[in-house]
PDB file of N, CA and C in Angstrom:
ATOM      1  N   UNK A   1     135.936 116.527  99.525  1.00  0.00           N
ATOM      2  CA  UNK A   1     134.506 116.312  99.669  1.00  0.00           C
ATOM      3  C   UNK A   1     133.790 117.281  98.736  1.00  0.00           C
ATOM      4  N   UNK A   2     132.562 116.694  97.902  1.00  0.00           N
ATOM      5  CA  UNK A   2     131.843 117.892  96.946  1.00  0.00           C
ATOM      6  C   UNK A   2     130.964 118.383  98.044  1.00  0.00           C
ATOM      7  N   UNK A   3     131.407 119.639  97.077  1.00  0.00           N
ATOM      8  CA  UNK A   3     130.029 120.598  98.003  1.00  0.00           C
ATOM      9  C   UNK A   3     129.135 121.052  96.955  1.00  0.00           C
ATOM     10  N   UNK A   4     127.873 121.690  97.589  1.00  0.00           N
ATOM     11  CA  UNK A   4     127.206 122.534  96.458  1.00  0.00           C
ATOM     12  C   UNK A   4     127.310 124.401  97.044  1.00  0.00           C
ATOM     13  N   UNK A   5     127.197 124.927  95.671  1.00  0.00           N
ATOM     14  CA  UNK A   5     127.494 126.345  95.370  1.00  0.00           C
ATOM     15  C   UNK A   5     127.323 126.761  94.703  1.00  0.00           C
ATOM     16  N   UNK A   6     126.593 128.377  95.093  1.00  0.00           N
ATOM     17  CA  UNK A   6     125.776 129.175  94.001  1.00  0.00           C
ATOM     18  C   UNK A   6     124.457 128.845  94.303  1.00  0.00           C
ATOM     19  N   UNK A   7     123.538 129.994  93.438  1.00  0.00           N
ATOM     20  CA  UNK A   7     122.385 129.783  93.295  1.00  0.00           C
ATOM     21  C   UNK A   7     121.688 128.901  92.810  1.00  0.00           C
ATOM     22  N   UNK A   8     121.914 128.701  91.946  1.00  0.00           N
ATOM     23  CA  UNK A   8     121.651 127.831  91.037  1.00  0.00           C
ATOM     24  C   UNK A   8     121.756 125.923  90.990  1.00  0.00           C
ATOM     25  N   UNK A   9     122.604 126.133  92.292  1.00  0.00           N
ATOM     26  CA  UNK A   9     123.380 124.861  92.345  1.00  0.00           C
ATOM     27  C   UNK A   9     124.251 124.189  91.913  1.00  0.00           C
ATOM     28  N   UNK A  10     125.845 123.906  92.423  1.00  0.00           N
ATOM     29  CA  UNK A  10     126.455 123.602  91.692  1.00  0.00           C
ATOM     30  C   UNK A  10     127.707 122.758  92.531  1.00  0.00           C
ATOM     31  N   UNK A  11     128.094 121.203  91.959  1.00  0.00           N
ATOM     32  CA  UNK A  11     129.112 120.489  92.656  1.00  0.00           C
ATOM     33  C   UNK A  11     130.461 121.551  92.403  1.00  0.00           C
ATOM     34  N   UNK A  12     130.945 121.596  93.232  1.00  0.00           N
ATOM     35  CA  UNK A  12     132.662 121.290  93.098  1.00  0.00           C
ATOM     36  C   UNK A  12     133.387 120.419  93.757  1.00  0.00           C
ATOM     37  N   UNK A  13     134.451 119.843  92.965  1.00  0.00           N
ATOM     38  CA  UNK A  13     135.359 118.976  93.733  1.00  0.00           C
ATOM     39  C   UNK A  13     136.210 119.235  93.671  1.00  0.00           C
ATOM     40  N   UNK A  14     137.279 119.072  95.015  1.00  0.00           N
ATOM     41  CA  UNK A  14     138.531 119.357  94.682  1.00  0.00           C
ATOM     42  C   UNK A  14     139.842 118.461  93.892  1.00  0.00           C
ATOM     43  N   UNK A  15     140.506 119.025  93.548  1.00  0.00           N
ATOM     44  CA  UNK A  15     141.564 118.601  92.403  1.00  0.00           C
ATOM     45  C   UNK A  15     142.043 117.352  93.119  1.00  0.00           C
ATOM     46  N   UNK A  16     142.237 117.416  93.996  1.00  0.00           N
ATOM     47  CA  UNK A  16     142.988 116.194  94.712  1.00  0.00           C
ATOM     48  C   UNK A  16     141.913 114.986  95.353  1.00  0.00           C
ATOM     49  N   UNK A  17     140.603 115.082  94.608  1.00  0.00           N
ATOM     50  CA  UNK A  17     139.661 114.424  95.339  1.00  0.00           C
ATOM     51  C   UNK A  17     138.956 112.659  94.913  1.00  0.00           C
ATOM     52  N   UNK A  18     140.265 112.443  93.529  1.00  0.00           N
ATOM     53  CA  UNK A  18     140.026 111.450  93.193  1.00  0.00           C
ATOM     54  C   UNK A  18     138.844 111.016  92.537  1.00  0.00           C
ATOM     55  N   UNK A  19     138.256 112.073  92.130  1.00  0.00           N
ATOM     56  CA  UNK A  19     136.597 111.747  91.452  1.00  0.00           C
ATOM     57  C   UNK A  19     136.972 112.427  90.306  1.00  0.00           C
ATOM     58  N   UNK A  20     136.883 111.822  89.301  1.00  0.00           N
ATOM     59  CA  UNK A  20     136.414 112.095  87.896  1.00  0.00           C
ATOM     60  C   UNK A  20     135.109 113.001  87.541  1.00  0.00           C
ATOM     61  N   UNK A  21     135.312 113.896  87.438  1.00  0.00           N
ATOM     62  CA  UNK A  21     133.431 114.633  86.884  1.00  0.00           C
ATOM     63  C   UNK A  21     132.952 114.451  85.453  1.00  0.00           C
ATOM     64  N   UNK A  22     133.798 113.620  84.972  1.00  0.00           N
ATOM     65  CA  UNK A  22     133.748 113.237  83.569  1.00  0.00           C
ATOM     66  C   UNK A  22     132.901 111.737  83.515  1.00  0.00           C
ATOM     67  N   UNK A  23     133.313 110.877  84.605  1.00  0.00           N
ATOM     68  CA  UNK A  23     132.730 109.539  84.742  1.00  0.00           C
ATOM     69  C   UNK A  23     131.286 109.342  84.525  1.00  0.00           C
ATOM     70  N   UNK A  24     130.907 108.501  84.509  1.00  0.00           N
ATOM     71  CA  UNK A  24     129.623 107.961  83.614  1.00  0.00           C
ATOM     72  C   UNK A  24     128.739 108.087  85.685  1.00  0.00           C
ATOM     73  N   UNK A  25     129.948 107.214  86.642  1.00  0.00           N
ATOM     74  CA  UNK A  25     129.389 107.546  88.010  1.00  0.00           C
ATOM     75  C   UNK A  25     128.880 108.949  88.117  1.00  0.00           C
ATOM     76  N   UNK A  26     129.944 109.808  88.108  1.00  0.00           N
ATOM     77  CA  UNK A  26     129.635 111.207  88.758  1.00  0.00           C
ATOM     78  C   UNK A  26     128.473 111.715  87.886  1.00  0.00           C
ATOM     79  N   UNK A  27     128.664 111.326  86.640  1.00  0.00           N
ATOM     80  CA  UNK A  27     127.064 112.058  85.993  1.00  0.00           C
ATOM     81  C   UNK A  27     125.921 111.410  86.415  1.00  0.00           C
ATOM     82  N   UNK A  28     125.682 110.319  86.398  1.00  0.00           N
ATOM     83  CA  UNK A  28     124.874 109.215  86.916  1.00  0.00           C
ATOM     84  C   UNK A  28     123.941 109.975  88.293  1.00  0.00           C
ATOM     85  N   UNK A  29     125.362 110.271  89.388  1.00  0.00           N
ATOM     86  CA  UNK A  29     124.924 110.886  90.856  1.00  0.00           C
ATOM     87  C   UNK A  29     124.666 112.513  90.412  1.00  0.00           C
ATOM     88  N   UNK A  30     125.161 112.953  89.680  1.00  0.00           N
ATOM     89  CA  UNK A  30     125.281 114.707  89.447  1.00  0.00           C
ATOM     90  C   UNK A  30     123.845 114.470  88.944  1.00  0.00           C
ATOM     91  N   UNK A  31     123.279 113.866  87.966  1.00  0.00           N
ATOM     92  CA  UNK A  31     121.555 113.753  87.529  1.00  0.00           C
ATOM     93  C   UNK A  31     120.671 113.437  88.645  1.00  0.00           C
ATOM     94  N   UNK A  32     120.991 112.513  89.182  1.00  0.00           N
ATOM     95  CA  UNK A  32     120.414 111.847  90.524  1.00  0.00           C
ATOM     96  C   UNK A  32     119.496 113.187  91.329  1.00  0.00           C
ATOM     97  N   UNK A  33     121.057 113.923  91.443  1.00  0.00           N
ATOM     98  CA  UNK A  33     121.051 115.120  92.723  1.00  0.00           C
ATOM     99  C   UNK A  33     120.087 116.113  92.537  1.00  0.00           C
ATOM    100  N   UNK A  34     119.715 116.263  90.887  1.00  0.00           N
ATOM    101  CA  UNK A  34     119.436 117.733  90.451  1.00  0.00           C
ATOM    102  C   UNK A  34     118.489 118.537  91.456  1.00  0.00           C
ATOM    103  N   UNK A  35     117.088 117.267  91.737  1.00  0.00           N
ATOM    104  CA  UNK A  35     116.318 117.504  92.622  1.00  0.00           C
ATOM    105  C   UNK A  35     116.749 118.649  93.202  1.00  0.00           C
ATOM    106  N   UNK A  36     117.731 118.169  94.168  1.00  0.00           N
ATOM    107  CA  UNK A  36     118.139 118.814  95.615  1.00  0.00           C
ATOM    108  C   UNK A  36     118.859 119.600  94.648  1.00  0.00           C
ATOM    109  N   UNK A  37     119.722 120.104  94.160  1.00  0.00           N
ATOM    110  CA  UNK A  37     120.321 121.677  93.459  1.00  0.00           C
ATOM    111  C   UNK A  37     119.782 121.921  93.123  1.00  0.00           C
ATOM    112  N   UNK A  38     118.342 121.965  92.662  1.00  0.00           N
ATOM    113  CA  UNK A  38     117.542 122.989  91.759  1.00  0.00           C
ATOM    114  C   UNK A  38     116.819 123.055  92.797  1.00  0.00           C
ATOM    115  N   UNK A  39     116.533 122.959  94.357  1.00  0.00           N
ATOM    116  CA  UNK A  39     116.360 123.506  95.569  1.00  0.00           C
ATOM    117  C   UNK A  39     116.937 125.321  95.963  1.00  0.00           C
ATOM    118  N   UNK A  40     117.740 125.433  95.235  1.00  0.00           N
ATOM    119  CA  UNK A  40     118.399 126.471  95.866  1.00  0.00           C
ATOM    120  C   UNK A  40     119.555 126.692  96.420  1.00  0.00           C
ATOM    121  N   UNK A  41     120.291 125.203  96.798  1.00  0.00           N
ATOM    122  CA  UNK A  41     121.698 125.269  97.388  1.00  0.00           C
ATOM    123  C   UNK A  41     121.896 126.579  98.606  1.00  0.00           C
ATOM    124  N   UNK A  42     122.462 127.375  98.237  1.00  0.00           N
ATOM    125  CA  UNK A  42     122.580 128.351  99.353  1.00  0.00           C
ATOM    126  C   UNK A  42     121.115 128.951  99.333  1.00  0.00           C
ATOM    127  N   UNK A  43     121.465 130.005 100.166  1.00  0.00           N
ATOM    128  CA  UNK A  43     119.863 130.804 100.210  1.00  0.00           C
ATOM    129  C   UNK A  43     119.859 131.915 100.020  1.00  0.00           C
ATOM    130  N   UNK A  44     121.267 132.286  99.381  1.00  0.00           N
ATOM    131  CA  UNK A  44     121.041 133.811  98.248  1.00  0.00           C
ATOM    132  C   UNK A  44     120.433 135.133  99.200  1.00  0.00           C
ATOM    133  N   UNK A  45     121.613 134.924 100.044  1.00  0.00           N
ATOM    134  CA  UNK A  45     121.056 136.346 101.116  1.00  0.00           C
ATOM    135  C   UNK A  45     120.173 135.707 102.077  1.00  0.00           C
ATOM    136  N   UNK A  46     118.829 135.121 101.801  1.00  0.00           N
ATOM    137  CA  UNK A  46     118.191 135.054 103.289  1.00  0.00           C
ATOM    138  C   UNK A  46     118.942 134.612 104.144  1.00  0.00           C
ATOM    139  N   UNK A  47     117.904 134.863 105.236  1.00  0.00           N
ATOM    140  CA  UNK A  47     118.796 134.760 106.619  1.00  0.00           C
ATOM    141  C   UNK A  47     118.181 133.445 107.008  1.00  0.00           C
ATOM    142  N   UNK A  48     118.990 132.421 107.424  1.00  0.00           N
ATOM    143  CA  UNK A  48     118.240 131.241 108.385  1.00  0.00           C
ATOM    144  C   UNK A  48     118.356 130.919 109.579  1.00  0.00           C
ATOM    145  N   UNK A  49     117.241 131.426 109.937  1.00  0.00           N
ATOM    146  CA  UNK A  49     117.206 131.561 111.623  1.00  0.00           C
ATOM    147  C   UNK A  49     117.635 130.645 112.239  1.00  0.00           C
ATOM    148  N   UNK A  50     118.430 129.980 113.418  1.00  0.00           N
ATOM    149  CA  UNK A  50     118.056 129.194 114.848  1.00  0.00           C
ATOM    150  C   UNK A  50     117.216 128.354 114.056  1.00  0.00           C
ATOM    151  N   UNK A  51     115.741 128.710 114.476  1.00  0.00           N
ATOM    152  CA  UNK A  51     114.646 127.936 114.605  1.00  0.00           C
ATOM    153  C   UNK A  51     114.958 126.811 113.150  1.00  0.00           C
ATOM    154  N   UNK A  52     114.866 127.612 112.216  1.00  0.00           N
ATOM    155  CA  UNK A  52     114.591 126.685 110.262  1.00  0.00           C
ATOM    156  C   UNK A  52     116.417 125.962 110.563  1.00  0.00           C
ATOM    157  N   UNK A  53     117.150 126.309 111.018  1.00  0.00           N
ATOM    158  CA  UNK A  53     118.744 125.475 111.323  1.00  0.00           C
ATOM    159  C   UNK A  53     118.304 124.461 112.052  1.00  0.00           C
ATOM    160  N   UNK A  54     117.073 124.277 113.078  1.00  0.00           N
ATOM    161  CA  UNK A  54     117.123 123.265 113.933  1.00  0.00           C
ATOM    162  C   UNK A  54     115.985 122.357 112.635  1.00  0.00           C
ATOM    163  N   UNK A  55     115.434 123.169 111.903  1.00  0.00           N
ATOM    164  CA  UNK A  55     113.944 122.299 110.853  1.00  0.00           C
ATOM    165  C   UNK A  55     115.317 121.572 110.023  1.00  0.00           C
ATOM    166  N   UNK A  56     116.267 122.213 109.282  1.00  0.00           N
ATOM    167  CA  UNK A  56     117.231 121.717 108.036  1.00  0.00           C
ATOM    168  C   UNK A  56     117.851 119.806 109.382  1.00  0.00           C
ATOM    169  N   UNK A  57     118.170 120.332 110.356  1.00  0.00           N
ATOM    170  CA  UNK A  57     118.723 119.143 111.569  1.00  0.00           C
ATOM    171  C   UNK A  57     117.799 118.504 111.692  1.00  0.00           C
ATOM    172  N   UNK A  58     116.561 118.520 111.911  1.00  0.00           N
ATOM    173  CA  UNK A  58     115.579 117.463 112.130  1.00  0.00           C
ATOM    174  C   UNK A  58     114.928 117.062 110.679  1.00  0.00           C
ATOM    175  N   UNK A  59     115.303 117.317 109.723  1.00  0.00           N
ATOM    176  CA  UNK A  59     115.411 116.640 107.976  1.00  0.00           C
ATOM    177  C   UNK A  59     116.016 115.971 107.497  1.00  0.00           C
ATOM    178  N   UNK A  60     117.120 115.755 108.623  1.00  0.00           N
ATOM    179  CA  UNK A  60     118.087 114.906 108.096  1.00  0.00           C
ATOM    180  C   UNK A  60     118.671 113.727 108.613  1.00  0.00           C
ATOM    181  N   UNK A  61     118.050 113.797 110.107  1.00  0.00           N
ATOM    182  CA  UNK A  61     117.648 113.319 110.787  1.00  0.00           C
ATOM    183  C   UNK A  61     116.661 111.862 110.814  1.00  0.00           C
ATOM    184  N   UNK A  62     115.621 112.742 109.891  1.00  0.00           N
ATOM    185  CA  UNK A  62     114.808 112.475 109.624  1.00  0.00           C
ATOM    186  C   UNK A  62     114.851 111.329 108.470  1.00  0.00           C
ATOM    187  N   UNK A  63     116.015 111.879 107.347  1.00  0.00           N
ATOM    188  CA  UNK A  63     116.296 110.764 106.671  1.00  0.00           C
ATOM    189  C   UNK A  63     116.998 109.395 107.060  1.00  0.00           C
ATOM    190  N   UNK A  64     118.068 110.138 107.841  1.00  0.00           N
ATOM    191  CA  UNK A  64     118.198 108.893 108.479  1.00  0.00           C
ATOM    192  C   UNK A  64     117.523 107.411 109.131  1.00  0.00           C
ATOM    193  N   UNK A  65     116.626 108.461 109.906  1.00  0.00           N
ATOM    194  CA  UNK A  65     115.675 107.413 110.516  1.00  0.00           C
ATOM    195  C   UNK A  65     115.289 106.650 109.612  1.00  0.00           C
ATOM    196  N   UNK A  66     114.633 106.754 108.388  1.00  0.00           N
ATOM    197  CA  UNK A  66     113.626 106.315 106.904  1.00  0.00           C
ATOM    198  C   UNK A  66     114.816 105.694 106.555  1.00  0.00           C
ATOM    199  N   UNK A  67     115.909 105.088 106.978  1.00  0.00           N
ATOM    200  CA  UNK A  67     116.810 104.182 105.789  1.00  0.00           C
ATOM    201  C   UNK A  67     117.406 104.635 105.218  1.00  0.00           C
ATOM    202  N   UNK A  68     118.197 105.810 105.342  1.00  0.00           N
ATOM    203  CA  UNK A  68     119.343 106.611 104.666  1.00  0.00           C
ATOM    204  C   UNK A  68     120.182 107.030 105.912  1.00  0.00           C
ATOM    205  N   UNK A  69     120.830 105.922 106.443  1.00  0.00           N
ATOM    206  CA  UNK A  69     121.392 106.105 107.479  1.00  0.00           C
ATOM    207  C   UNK A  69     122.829 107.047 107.516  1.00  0.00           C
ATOM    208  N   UNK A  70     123.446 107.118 106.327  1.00  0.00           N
ATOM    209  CA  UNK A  70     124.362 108.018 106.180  1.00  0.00           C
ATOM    210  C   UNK A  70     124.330 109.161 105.688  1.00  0.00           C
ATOM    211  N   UNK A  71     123.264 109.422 105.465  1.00  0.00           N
ATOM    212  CA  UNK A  71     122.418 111.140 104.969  1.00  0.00           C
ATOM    213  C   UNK A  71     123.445 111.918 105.995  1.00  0.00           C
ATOM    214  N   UNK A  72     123.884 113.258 105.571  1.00  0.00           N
ATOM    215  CA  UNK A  72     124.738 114.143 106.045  1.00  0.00           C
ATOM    216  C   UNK A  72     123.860 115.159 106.770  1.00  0.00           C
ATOM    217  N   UNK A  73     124.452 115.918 107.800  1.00  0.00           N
ATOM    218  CA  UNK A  73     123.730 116.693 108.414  1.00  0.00           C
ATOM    219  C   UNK A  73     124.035 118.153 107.457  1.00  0.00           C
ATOM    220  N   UNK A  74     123.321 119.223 107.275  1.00  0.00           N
ATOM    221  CA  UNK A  74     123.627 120.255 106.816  1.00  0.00           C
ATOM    222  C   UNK A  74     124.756 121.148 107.123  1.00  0.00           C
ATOM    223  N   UNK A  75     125.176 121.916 106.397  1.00  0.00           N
ATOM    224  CA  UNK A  75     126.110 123.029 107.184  1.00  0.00           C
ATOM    225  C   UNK A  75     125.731 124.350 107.097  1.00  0.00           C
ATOM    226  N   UNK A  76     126.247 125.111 108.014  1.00  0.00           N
ATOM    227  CA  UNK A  76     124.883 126.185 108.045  1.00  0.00           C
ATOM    228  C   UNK A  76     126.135 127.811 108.078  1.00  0.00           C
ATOM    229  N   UNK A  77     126.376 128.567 106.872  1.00  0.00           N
ATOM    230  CA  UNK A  77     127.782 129.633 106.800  1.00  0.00           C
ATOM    231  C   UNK A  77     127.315 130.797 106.378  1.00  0.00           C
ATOM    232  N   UNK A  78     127.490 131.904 106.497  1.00  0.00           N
ATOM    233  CA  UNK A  78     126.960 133.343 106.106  1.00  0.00           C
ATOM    234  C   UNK A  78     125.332 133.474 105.745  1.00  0.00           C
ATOM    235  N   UNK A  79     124.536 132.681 106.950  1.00  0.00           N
ATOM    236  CA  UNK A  79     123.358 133.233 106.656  1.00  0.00           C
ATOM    237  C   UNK A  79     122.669 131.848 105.550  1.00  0.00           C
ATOM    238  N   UNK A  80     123.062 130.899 105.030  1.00  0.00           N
ATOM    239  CA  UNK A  80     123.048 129.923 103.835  1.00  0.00           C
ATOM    240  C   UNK A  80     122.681 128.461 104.586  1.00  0.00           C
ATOM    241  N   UNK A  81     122.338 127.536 103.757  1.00  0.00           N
ATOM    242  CA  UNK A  81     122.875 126.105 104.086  1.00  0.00           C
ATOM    243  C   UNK A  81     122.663 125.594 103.047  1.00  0.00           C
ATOM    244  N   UNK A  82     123.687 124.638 103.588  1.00  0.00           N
ATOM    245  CA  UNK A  82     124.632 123.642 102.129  1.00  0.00           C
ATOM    246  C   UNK A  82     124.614 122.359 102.457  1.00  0.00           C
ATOM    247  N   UNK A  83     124.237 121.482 101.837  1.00  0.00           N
ATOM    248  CA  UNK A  83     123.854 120.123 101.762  1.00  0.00           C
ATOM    249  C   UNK A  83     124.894 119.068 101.080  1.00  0.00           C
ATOM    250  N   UNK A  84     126.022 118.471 102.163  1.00  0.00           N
ATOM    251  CA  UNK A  84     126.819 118.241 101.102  1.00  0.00           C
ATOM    252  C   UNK A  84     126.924 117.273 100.281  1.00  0.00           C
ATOM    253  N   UNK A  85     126.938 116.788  99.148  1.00  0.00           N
ATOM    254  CA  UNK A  85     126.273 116.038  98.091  1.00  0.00           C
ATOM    255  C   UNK A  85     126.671 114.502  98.705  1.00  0.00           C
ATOM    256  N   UNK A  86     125.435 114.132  98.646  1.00  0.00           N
ATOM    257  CA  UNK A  86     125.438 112.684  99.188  1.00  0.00           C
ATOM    258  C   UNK A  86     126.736 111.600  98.854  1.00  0.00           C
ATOM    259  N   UNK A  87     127.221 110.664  99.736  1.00  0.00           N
ATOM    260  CA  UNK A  87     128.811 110.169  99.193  1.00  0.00           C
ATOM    261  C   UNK A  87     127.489 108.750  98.310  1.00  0.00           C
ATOM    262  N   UNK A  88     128.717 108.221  97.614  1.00  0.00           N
ATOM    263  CA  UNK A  88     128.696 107.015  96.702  1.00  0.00           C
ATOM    264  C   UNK A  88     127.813 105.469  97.433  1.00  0.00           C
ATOM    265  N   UNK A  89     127.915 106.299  98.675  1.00  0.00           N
ATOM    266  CA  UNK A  89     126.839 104.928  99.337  1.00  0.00           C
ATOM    267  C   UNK A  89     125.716 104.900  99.726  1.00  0.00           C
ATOM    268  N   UNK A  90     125.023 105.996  98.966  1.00  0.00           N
ATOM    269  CA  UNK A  90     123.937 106.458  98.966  1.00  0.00           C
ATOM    270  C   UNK A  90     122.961 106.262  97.627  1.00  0.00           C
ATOM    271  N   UNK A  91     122.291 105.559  97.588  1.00  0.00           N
ATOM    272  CA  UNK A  91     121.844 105.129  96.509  1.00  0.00           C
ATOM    273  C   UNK A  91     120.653 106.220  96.286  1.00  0.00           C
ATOM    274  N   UNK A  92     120.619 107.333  95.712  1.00  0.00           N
ATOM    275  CA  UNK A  92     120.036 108.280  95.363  1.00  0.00           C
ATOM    276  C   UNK A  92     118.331 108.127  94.502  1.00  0.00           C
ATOM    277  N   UNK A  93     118.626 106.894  93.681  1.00  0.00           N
ATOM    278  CA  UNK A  93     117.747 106.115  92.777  1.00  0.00           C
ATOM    279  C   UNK A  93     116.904 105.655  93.910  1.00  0.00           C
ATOM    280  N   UNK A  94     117.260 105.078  95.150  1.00  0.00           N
ATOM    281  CA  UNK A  94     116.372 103.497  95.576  1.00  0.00           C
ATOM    282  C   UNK A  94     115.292 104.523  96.093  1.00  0.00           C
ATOM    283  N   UNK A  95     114.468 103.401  96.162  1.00  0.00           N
ATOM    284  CA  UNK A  95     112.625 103.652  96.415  1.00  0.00           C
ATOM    285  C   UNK A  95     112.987 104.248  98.133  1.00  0.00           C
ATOM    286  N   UNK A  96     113.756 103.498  98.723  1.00  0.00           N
ATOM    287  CA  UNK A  96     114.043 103.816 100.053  1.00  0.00           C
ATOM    288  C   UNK A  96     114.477 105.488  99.835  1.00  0.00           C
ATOM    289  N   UNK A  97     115.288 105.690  99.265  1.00  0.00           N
ATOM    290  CA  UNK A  97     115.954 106.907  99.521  1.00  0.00           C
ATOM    291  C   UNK A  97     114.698 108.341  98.914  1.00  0.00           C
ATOM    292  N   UNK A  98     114.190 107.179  98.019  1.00  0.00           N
ATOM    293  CA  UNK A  98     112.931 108.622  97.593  1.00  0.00           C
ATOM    294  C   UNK A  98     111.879 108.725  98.468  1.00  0.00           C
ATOM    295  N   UNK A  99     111.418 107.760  99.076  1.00  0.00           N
ATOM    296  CA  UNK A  99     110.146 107.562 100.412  1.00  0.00           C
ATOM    297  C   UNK A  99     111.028 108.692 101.391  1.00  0.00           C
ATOM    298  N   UNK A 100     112.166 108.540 101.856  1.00  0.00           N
ATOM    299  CA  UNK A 100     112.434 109.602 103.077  1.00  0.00           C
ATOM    300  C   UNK A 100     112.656 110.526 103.008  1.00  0.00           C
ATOM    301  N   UNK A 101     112.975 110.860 101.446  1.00  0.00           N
ATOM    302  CA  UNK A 101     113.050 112.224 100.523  1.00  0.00           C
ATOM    303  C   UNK A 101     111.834 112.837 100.929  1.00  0.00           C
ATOM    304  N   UNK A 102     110.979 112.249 100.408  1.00  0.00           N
ATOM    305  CA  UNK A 102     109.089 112.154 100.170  1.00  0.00           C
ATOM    306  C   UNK A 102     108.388 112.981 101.759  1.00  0.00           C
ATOM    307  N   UNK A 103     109.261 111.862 102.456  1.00  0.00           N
ATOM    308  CA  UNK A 103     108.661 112.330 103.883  1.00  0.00           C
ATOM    309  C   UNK A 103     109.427 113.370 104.701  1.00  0.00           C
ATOM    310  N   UNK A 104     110.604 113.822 104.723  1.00  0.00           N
ATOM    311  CA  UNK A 104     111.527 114.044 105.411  1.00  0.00           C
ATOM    312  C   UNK A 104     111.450 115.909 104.843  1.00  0.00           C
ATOM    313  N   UNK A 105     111.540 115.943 103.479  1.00  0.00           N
ATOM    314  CA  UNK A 105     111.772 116.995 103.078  1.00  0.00           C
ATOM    315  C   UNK A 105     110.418 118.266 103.729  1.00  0.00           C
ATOM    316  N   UNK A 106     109.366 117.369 103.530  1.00  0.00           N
ATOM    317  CA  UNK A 106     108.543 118.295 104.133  1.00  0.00           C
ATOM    318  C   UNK A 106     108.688 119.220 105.907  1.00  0.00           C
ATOM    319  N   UNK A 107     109.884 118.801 106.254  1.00  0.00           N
ATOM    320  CA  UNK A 107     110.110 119.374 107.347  1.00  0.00           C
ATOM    321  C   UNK A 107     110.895 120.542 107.344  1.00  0.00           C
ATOM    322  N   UNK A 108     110.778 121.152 106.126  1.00  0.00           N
ATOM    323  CA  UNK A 108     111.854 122.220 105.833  1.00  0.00           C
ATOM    324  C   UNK A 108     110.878 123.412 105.351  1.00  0.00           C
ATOM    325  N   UNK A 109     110.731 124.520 106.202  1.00  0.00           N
ATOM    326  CA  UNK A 109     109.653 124.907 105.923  1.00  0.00           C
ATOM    327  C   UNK A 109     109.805 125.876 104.487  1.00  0.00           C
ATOM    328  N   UNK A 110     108.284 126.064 104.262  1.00  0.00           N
ATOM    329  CA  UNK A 110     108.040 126.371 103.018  1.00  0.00           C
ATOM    330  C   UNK A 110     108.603 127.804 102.225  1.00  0.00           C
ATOM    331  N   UNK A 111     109.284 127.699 101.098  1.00  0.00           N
ATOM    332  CA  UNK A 111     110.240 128.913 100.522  1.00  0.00           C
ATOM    333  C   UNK A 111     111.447 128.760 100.783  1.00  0.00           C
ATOM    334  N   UNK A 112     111.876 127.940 101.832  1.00  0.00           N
ATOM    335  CA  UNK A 112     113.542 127.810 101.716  1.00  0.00           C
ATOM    336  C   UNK A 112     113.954 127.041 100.861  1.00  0.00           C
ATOM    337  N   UNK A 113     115.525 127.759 101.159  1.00  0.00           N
ATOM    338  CA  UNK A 113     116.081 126.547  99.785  1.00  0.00           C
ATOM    339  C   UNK A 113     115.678 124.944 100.400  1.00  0.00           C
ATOM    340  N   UNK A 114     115.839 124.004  99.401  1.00  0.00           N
ATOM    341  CA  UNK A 114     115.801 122.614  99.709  1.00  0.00           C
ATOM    342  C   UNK A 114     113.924 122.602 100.285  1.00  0.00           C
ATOM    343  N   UNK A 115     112.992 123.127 100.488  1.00  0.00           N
ATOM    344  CA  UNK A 115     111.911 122.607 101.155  1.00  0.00           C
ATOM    345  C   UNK A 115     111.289 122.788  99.839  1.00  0.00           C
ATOM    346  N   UNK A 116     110.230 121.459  99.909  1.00  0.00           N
ATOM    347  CA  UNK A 116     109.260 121.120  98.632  1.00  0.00           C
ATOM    348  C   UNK A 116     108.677 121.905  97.723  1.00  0.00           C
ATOM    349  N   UNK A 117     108.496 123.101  98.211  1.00  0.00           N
ATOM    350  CA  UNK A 117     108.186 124.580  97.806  1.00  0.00           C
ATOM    351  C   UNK A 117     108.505 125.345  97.396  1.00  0.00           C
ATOM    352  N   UNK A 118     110.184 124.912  97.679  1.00  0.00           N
ATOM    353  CA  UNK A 118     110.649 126.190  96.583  1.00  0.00           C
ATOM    354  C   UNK A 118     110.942 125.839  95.265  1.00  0.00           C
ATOM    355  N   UNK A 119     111.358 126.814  94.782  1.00  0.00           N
ATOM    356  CA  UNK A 119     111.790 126.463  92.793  1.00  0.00           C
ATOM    357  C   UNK A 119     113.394 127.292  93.039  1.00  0.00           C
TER     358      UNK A 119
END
């Protein structure tokens, strides 16, 4: 499964994971994504409370509801959360998936990684 990592944002996949990072797909989705990696990926030391762990769960949630029914829930490890890069049946492009983007993201409050606000 890709994850993202680092500051900056960044896929890895593992060797045995049957995905090409060379493919015209994986660049296709790796452009798609940038949005969300140039979010912040981890959160570089801050701490994320309880409370913003239950905001990242009700965002995704949230996408779901809006027609991205297989949107992943976050994972939440040393203080960080990691978003793990949407699978292949996720159409990243469709109008659907950017409307719940649109709406959904704003539930992540402002300055964390991934919320509308940060850089």
């Amino acid at each position: 499964m890709p994850n993202l990592s680092g500051s900056g944002g960044h896929i890895s996949m593992p060797a045995n994971s049957g995905v090409d990072p060379n493919s015209p797909q994986f660049t296709k989705a790796n452009n798609a994504c940038q949005k969300l990696l140039s979010k912040g990926g981890p959160s570089g030391g801050q701490t994320i409370t309880p409370a913003q762990q239950a905001d990242y769960l009700k965002a995704a949630a949230c996408m779901r509801s809006h027609g991205v029914p297989n949107f992943p829930d976050p994972t939440f490890q040393n203080n960080s959360v990691t978003f793990n890069a949407p699978g292949s049946n996720i159409d990243t492009s469709s109008s659907q998936y950017k409307s719940a983007l649109a709406t959904c993201e704003k539930l992540i409050p402002a300055g964390l990684p991934y919320s509308p606000s940060s850089s």
